[in-house]
Every structure is written in structure tokens, then in C-alpha cells.
C-alpha atoms as a PDB file:
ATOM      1  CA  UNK A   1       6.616   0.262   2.960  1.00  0.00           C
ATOM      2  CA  UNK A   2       5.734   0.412   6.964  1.00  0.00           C
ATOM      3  CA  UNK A   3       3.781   3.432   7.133  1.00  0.00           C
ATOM      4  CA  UNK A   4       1.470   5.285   5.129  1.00  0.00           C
ATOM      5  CA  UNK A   5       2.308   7.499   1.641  1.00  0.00           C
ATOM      6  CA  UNK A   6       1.255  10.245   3.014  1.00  0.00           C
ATOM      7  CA  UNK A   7       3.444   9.904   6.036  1.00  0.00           C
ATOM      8  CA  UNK A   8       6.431   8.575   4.141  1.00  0.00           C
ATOM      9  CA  UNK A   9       6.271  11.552   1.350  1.00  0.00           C
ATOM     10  CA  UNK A  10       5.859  13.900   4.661  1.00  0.00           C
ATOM     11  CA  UNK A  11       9.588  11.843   5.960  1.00  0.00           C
ATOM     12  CA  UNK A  12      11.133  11.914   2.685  1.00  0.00           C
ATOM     13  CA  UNK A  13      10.221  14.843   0.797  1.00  0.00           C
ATOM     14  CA  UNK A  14      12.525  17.569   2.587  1.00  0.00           C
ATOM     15  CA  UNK A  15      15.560  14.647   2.270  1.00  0.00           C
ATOM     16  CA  UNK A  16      14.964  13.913  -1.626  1.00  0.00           C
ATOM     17  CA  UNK A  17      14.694  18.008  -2.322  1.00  0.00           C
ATOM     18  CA  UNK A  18      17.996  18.611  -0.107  1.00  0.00           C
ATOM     19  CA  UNK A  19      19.488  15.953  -2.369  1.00  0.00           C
ATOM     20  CA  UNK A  20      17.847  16.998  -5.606  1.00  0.00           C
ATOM     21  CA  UNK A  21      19.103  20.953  -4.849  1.00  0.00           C
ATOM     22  CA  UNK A  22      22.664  19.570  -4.195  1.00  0.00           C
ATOM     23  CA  UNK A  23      22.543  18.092  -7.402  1.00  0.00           C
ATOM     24  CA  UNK A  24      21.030  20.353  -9.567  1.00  0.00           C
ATOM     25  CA  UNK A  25      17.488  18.702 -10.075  1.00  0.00           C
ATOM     26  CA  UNK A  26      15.458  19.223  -7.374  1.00  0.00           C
ATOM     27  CA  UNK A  27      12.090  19.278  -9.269  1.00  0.00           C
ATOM     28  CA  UNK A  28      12.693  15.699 -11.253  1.00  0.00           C
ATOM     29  CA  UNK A  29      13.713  13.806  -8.153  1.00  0.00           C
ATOM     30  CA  UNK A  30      10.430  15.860  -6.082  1.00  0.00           C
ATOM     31  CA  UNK A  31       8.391  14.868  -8.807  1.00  0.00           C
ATOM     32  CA  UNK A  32       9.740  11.132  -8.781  1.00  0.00           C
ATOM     33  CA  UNK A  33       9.844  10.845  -5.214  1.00  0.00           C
ATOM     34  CA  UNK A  34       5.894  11.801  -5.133  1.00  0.00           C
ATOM     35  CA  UNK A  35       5.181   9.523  -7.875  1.00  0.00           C
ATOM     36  CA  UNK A  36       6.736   6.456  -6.061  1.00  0.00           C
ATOM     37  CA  UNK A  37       5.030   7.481  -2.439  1.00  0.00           C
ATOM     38  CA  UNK A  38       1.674   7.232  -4.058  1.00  0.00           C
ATOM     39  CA  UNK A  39       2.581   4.441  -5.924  1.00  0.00           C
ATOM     40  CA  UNK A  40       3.586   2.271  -2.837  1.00  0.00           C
ATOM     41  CA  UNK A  41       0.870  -0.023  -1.936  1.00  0.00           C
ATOM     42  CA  UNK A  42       2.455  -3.306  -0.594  1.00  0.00           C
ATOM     43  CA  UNK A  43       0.308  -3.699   2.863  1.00  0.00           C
ATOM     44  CA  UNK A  44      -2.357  -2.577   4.487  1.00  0.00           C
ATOM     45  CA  UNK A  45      -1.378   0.418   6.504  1.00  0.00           C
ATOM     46  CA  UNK A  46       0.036   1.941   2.580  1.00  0.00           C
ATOM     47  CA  UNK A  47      -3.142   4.011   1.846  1.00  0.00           C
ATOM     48  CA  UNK A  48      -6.515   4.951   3.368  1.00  0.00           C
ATOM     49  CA  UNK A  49      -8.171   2.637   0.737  1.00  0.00           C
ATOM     50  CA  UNK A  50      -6.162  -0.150   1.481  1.00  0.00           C
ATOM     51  CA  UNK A  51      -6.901   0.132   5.754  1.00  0.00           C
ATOM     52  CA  UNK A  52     -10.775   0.624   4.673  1.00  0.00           C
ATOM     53  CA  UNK A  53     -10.483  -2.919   2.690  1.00  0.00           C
ATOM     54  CA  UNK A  54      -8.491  -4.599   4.891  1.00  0.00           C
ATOM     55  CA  UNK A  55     -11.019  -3.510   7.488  1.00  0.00           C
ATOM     56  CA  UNK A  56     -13.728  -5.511   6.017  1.00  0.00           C
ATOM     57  CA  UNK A  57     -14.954  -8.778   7.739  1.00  0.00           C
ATOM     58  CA  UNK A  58     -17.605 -11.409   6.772  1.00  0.00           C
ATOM     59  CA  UNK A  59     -19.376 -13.004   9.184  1.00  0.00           C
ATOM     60  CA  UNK A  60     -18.862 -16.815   9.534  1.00  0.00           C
ATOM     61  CA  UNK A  61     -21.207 -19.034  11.397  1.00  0.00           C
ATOM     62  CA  UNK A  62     -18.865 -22.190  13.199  1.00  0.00           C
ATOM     63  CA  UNK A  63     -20.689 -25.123  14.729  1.00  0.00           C
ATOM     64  CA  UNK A  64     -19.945 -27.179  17.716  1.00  0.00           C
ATOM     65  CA  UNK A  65     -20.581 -30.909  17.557  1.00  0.00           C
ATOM     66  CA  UNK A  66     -20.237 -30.878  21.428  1.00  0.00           C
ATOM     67  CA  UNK A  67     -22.451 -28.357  21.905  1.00  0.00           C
ATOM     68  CA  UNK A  68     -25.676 -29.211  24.582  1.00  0.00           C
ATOM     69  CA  UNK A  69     -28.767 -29.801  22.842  1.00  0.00           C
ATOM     70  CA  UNK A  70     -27.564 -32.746  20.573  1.00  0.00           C
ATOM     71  CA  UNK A  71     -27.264 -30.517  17.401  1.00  0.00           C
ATOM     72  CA  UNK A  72     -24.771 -28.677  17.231  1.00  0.00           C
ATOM     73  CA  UNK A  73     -25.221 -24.619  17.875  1.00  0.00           C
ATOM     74  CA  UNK A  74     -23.698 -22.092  15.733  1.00  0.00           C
ATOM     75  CA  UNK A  75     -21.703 -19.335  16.867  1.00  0.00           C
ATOM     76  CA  UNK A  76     -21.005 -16.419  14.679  1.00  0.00           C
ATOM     77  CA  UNK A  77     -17.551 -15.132  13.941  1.00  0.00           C
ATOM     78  CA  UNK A  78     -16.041 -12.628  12.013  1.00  0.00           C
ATOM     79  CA  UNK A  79     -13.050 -13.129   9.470  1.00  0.00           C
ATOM     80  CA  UNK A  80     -11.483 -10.678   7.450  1.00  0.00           C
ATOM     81  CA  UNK A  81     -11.712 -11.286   3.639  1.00  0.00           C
ATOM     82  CA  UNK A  82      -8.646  -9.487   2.252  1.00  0.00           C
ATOM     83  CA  UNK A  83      -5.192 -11.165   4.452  1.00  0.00           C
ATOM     84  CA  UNK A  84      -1.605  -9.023   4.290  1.00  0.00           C
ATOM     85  CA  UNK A  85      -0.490 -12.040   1.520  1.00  0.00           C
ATOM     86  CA  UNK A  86      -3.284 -10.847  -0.182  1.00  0.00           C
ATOM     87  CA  UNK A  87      -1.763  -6.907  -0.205  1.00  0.00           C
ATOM     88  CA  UNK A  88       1.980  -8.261  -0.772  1.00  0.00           C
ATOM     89  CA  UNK A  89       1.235  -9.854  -3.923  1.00  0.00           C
ATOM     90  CA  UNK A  90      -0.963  -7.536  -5.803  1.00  0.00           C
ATOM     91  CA  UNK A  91       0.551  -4.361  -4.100  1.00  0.00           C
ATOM     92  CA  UNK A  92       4.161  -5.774  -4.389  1.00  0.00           C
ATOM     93  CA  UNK A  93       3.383  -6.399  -8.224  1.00  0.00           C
ATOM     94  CA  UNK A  94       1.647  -2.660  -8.879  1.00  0.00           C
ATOM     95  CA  UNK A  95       4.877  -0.989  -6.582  1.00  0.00           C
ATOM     96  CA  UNK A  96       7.163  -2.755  -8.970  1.00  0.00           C
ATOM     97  CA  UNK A  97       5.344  -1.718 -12.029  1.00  0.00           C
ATOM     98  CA  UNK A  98       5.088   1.587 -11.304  1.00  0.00           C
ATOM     99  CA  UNK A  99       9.389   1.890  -9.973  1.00  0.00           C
ATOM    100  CA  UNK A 100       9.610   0.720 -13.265  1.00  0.00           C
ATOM    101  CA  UNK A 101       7.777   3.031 -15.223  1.00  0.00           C
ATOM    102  CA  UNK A 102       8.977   6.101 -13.112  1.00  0.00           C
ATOM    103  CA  UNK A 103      12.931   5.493 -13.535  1.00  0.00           C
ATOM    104  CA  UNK A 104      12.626   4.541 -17.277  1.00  0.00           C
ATOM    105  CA  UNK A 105       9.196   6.578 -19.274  1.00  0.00           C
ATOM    106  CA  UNK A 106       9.113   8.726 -16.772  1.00  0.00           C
ATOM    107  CA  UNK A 107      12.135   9.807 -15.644  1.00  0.00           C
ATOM    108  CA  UNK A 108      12.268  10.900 -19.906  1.00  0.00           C
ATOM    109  CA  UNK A 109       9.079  12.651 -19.220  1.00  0.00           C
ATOM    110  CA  UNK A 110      10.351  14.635 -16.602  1.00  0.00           C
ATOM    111  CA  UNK A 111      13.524  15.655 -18.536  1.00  0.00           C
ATOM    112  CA  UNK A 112      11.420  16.865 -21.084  1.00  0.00           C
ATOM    113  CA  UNK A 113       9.308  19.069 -19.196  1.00  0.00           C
ATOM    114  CA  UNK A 114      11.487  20.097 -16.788  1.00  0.00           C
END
């Protein structure tokens, strides 16, 4: 997952309804394919929420010993709390949840009401 869901259900989409005409269920795999898209949440750039978080910084204050002045002087630096490792793991965790649940509960679902 490179780009955003909404960008990757744009890409994918027309593809996964060609296929799903061809074979005779067009709305299940649509409706599967969307599921997944929004589902997908393994770094940053997956979802507007996930940029806005990753875009968050605290400030830091780092002191030089060798500063002039004897004491050291602070300088003030920004770090970002939230780091990709920190998107892989949780995101990487809720993507595999949710493939899960959409090719066994509700791929059933969608047979039913389809």
C-alpha cells in the first residue's frame, strides 16, 4: 500500500469490475474491492488521517555542552511522534484483520445480499 485508498480504489476499481463482469459477479468483488481500499492503512501516505498524524511533531529542546557561555544553550528541535514502524505494525495488523474478515464473514454477507 504506496499510495492513498482513495487513489488506489480510483486505479483498481474499473480493473476489479472488468474482472467481476467477466465472471459473473461484478457487484461482490466491487463491494470487496472497496472494503479492502478503505481498509488498507499500513503507512502514512494510506489515508488523510494517517498523513495528518504522521504530520505531528513535538518540540524537543537539545543542549550543547560546548556551547559559549559555560552552560550549555538549548536549541529547539522538532521530532515527529508517530515513525512509519509505528504505521507498519498497527496498520499492517488492522489490514490483515480486515482481508480476513472480508474473504471469509464477508464474502458470506455479500452472497447473501447480493
Amino acid at each position: 500500500n504506496f499510495v492513498s485508498s482513495t487513489v488506489a480504489a480510483i486505479i483498481i476499481l474499473p480493473v476489479v469490475a472488468s474482472v467481476g463482469k467477466s465472471v459473473g459477479r461484478a457487484n461482490l468483488m466491487i463491494i470487496a474491492s472497496a472494503l479492502m481500499d478503505s481498509a488498507a492503512m499500513a503507512l502514512p501516505v494510506s489515508s488523510f488521517p494517517n498523513a495528518n498524524s504522521f504530520a505531528v511533531q513535538r518540540s524537543i529542546t537539545v543542549i550543547d555542552p560546548d556551547a559559549e557561555g559555560g552552560e550549555g544553550k538549548g536549541q529547539k528541535e522538532s521530532v515527529p511522534i508517530l515513525n512509519v514502524q509505528d504505521y507498519m505494525i498497527t496498520g499492517g495488523i488492522v489490514t490483515v484483520i480486515a482481508q480476513i474478515e472480508t474473504v471469509t464473514f464477508g464474502y458470506f454477507l455479500l452472497l447473501m445480499f447480493s
